[in-house]
PDB file of N, CA and C in Angstrom:
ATOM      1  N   UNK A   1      13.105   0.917   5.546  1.00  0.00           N
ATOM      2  CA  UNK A   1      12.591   0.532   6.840  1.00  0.00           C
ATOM      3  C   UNK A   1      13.274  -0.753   7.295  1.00  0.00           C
ATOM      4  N   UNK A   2      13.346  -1.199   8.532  1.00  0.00           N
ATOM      5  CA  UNK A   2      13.951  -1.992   9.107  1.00  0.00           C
ATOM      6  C   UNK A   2      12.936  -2.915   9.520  1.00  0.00           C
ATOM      7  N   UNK A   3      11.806  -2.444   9.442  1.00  0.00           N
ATOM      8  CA  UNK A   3      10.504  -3.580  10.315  1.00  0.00           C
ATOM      9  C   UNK A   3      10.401  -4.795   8.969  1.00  0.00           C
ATOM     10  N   UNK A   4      10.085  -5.609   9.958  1.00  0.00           N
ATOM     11  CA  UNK A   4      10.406  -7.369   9.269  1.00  0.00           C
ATOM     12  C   UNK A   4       9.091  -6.959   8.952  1.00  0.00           C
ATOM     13  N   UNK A   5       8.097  -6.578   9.333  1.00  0.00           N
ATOM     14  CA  UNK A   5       6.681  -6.616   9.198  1.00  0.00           C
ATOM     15  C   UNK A   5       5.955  -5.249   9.302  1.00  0.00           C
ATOM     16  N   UNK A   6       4.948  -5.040   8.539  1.00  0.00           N
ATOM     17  CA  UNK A   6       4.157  -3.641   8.411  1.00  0.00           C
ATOM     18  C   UNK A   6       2.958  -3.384   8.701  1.00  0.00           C
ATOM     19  N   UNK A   7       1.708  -3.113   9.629  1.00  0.00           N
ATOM     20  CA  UNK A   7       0.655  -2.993   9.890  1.00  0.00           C
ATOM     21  C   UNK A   7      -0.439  -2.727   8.348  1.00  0.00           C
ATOM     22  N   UNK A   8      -0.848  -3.528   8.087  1.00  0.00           N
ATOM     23  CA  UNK A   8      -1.486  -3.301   6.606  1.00  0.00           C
ATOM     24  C   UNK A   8      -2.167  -2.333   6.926  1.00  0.00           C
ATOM     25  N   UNK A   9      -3.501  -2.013   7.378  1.00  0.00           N
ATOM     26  CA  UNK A   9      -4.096  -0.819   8.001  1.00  0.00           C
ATOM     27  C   UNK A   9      -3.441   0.573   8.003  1.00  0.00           C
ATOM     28  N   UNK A  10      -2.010   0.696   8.604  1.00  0.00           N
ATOM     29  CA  UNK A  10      -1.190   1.377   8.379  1.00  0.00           C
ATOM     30  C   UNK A  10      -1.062   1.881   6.974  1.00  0.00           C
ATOM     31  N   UNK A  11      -0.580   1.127   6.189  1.00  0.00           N
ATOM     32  CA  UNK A  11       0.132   1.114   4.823  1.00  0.00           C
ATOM     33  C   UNK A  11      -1.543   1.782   4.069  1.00  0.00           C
ATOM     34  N   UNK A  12      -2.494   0.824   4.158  1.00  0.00           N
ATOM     35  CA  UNK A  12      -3.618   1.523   3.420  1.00  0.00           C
ATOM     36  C   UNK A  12      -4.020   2.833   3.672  1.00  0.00           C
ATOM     37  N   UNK A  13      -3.768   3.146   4.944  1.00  0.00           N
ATOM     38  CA  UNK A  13      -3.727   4.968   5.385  1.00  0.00           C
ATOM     39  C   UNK A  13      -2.773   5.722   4.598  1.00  0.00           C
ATOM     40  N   UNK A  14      -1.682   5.267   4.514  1.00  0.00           N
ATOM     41  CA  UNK A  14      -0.642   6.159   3.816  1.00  0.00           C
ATOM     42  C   UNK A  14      -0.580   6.098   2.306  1.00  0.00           C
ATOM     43  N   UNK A  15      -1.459   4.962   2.108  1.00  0.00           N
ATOM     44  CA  UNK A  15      -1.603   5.055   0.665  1.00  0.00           C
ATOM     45  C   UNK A  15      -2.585   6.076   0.092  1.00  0.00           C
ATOM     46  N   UNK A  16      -3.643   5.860   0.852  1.00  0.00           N
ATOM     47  CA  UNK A  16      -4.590   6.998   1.042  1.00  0.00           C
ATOM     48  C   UNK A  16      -4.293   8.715   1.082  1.00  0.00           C
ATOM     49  N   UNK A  17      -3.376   8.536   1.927  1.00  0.00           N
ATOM     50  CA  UNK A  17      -2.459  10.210   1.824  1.00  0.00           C
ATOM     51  C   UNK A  17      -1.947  10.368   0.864  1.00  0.00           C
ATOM     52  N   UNK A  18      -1.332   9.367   0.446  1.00  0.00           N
ATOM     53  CA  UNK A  18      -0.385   9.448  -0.716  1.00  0.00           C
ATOM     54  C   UNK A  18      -1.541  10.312  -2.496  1.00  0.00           C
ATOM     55  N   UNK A  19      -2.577   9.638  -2.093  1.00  0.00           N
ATOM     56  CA  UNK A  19      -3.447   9.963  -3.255  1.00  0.00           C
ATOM     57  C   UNK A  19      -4.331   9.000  -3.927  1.00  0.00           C
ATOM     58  N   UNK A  20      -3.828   7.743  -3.178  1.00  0.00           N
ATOM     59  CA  UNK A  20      -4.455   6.331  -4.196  1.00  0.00           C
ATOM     60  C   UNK A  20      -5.996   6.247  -3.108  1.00  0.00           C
ATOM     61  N   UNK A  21      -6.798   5.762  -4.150  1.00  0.00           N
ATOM     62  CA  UNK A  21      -8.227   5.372  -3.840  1.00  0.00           C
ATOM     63  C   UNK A  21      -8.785   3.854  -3.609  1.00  0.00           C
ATOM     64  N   UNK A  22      -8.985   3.969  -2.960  1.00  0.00           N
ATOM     65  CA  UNK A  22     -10.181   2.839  -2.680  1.00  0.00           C
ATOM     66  C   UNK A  22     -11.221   2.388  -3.204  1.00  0.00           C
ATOM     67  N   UNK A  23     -10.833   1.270  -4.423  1.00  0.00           N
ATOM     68  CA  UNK A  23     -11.634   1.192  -5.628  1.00  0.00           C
ATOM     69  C   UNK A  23     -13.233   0.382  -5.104  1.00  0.00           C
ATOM     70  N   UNK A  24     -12.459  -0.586  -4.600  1.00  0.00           N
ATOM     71  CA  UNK A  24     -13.570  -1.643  -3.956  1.00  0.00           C
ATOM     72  C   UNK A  24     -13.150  -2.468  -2.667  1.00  0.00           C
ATOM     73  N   UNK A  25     -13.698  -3.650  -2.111  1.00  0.00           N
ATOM     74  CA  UNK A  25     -13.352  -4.358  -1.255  1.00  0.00           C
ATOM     75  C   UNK A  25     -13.801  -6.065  -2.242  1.00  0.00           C
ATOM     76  N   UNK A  26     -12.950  -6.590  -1.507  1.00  0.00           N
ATOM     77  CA  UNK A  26     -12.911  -7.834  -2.490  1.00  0.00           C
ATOM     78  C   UNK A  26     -12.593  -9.243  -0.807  1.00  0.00           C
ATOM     79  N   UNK A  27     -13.248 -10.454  -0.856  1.00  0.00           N
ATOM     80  CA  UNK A  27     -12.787 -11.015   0.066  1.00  0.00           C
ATOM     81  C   UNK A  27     -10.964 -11.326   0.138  1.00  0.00           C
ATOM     82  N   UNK A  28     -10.413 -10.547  -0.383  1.00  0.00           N
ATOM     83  CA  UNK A  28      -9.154 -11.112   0.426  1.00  0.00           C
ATOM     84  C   UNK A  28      -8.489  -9.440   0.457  1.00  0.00           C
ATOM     85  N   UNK A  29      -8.773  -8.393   0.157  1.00  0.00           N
ATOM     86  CA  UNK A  29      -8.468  -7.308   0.636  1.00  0.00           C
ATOM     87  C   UNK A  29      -9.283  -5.938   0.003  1.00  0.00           C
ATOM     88  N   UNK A  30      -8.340  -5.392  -0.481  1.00  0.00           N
ATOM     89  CA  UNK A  30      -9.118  -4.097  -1.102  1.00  0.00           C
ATOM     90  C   UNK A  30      -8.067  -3.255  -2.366  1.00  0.00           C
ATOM     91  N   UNK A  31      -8.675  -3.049  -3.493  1.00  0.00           N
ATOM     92  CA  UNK A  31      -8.524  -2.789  -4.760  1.00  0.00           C
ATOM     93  C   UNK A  31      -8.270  -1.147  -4.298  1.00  0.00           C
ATOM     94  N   UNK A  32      -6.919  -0.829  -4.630  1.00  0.00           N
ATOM     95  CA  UNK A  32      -6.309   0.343  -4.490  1.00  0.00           C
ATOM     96  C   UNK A  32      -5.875   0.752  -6.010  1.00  0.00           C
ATOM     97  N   UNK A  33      -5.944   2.030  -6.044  1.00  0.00           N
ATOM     98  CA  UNK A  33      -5.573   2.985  -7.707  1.00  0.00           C
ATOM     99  C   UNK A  33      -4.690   4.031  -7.631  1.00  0.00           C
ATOM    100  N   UNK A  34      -3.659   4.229  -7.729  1.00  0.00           N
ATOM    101  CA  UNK A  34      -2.894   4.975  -7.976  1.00  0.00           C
ATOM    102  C   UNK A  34      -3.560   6.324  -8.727  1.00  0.00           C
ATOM    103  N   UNK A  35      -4.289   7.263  -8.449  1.00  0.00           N
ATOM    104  CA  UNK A  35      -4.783   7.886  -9.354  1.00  0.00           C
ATOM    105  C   UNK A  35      -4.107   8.923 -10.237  1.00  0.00           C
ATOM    106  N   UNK A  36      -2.812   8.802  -9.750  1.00  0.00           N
ATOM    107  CA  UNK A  36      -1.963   9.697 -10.867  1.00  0.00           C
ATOM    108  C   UNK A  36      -1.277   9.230 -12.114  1.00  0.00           C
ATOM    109  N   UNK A  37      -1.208   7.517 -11.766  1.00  0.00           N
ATOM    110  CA  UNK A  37      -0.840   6.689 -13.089  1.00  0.00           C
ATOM    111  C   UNK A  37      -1.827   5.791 -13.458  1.00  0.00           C
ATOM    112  N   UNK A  38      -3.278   5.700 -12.572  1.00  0.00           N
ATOM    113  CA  UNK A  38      -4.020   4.443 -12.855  1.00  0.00           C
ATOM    114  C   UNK A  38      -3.668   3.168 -12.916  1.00  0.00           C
ATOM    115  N   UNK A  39      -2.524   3.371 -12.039  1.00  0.00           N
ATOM    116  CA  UNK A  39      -2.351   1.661 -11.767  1.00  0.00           C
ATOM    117  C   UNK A  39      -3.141   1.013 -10.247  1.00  0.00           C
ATOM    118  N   UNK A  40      -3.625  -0.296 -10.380  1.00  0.00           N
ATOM    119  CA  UNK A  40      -3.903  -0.916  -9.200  1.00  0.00           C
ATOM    120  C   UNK A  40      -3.148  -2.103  -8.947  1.00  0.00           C
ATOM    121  N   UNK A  41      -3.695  -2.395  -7.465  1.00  0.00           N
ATOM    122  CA  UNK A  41      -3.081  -3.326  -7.185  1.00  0.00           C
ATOM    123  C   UNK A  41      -4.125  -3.956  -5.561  1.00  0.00           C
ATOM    124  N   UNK A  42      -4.085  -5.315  -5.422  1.00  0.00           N
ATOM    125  CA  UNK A  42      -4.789  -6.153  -4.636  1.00  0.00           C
ATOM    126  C   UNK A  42      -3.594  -5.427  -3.177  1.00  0.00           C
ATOM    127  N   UNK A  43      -4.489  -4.827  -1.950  1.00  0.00           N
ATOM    128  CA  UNK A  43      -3.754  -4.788  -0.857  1.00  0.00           C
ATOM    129  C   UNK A  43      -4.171  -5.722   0.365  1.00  0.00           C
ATOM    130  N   UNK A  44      -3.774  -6.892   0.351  1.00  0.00           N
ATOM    131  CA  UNK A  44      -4.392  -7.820   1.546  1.00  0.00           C
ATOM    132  C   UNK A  44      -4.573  -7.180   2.675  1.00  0.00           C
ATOM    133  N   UNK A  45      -5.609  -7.557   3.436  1.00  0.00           N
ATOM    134  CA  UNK A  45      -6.456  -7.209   4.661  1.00  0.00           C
ATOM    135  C   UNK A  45      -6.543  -8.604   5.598  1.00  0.00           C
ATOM    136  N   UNK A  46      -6.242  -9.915   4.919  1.00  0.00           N
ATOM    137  CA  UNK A  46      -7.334 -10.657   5.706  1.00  0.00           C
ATOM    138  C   UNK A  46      -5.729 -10.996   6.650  1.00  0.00           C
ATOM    139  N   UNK A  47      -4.822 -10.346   7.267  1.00  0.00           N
ATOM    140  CA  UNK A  47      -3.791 -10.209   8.089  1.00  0.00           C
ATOM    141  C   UNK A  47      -3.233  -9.182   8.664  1.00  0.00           C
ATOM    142  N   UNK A  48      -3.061  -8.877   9.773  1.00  0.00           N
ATOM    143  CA  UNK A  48      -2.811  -8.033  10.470  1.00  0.00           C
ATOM    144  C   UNK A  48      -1.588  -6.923   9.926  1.00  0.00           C
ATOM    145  N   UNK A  49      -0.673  -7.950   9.369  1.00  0.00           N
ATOM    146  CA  UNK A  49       0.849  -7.756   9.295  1.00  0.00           C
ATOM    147  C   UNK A  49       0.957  -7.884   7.851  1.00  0.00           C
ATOM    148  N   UNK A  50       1.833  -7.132   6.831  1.00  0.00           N
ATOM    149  CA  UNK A  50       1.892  -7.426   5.471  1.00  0.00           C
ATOM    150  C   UNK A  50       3.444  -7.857   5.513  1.00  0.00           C
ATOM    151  N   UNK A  51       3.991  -8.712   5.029  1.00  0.00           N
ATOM    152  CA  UNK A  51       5.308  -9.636   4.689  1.00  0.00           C
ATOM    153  C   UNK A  51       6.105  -7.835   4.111  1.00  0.00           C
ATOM    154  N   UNK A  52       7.526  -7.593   4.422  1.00  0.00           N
ATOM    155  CA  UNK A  52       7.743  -6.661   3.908  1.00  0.00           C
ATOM    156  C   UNK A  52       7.995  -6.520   2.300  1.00  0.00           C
ATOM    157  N   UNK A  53       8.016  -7.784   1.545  1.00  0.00           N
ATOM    158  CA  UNK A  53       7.805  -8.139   0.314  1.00  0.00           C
ATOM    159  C   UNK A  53       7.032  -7.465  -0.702  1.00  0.00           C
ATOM    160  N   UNK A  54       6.276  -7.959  -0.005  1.00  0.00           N
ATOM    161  CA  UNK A  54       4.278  -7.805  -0.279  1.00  0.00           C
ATOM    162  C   UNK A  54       4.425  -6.125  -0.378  1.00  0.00           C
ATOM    163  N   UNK A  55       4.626  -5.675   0.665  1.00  0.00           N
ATOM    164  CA  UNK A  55       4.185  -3.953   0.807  1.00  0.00           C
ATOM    165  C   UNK A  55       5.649  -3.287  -0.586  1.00  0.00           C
ATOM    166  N   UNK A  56       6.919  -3.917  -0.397  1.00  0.00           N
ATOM    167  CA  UNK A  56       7.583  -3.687  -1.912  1.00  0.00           C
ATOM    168  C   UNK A  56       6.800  -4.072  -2.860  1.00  0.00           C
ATOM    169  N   UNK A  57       6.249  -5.126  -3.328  1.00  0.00           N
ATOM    170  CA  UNK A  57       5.529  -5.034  -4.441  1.00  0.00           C
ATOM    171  C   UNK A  57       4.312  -4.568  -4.665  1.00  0.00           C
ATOM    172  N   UNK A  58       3.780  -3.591  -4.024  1.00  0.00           N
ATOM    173  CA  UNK A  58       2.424  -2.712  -3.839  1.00  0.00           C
ATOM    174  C   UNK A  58       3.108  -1.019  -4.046  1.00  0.00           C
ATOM    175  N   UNK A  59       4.080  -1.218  -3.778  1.00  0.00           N
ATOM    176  CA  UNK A  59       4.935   0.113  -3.972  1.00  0.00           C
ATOM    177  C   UNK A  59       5.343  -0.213  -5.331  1.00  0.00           C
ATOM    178  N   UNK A  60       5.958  -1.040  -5.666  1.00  0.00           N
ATOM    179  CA  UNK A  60       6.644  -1.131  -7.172  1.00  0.00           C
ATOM    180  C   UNK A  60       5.182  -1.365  -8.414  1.00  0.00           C
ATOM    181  N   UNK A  61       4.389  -1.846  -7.940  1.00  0.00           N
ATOM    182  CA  UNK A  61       3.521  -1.759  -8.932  1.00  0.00           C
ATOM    183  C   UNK A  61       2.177  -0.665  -9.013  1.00  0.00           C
ATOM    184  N   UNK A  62       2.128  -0.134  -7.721  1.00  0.00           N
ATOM    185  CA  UNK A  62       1.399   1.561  -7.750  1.00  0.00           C
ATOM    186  C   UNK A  62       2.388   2.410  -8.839  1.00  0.00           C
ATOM    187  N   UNK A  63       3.207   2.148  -8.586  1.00  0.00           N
ATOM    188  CA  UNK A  63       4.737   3.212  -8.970  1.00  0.00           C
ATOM    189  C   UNK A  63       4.898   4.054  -8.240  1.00  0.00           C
ATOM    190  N   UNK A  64       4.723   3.496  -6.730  1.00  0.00           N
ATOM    191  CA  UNK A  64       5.293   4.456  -6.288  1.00  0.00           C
ATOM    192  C   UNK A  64       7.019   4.798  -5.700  1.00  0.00           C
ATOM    193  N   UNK A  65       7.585   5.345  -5.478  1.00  0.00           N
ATOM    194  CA  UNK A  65       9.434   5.644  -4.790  1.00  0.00           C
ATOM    195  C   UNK A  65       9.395   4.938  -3.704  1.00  0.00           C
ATOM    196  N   UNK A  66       9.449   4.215  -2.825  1.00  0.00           N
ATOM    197  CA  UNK A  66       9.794   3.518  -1.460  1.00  0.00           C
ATOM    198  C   UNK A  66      10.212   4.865  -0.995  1.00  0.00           C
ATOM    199  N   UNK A  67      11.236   5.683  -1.073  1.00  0.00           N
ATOM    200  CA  UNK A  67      11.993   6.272  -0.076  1.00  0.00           C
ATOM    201  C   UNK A  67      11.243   7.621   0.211  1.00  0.00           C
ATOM    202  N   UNK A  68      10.780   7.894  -1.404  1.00  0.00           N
ATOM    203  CA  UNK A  68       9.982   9.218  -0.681  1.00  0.00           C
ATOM    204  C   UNK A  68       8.419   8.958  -0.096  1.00  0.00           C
ATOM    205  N   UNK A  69       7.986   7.796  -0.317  1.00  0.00           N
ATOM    206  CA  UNK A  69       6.368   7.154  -0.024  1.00  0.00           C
ATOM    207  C   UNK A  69       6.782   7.269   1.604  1.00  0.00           C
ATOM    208  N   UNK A  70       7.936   6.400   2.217  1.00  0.00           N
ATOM    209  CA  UNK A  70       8.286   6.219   3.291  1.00  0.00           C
ATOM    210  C   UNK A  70       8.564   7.867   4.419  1.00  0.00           C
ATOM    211  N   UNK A  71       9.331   8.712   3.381  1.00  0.00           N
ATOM    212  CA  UNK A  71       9.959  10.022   4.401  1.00  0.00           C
ATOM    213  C   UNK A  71       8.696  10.442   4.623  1.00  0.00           C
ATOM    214  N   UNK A  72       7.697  10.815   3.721  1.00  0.00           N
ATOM    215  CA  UNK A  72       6.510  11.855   3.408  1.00  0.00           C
ATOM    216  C   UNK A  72       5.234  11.258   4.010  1.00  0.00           C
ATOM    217  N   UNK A  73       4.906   9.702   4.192  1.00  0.00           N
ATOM    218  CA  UNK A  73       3.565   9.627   4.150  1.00  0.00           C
ATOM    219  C   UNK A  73       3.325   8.484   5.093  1.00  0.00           C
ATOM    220  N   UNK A  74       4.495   7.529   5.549  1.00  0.00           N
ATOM    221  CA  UNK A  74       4.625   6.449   6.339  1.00  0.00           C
ATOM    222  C   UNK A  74       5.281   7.088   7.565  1.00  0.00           C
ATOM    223  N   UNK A  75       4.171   7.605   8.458  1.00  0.00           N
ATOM    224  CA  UNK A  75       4.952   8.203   9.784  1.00  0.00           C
ATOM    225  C   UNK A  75       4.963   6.838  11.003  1.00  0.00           C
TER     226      UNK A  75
END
């Protein structure tokens, strides 16, 4: 992707498609699970916009592919 910045809201929808769950809500975002490897990871909420960093390291530590997360589930 080319966007400097990613709609978090967004990203938690497609994570959602993707298969990962919505463990809890926590004050600074919400506890997401990979449920095919059981990995989690903290997805901030309390910002509109996620740093494109941030949304790589929510991808690299779900395990999920960037490229196929992106073709398949990030419309």
């Amino acid at each position: 992707m080319n966007r400097r910045n990613l709609k978090a809201r967004k990203i938690l929808s497609a994570l959602e498609k993707y298969g990962c769950k919505i463990m809890r809500s926590t004050p600074h975002g919400v506890i997401v699970e990979n449920q095919k490897n059981k990995q989690s990871i903290n997805v901030p909420l309390h910002r509109e916009e996620l740093a494109v960093w941030i949304y790589g390291n929510i991808l690299r530590r779900l395990g999920i592919d960037k490229k196929d997360f992106e073709e398949n589930y990030l419309n």
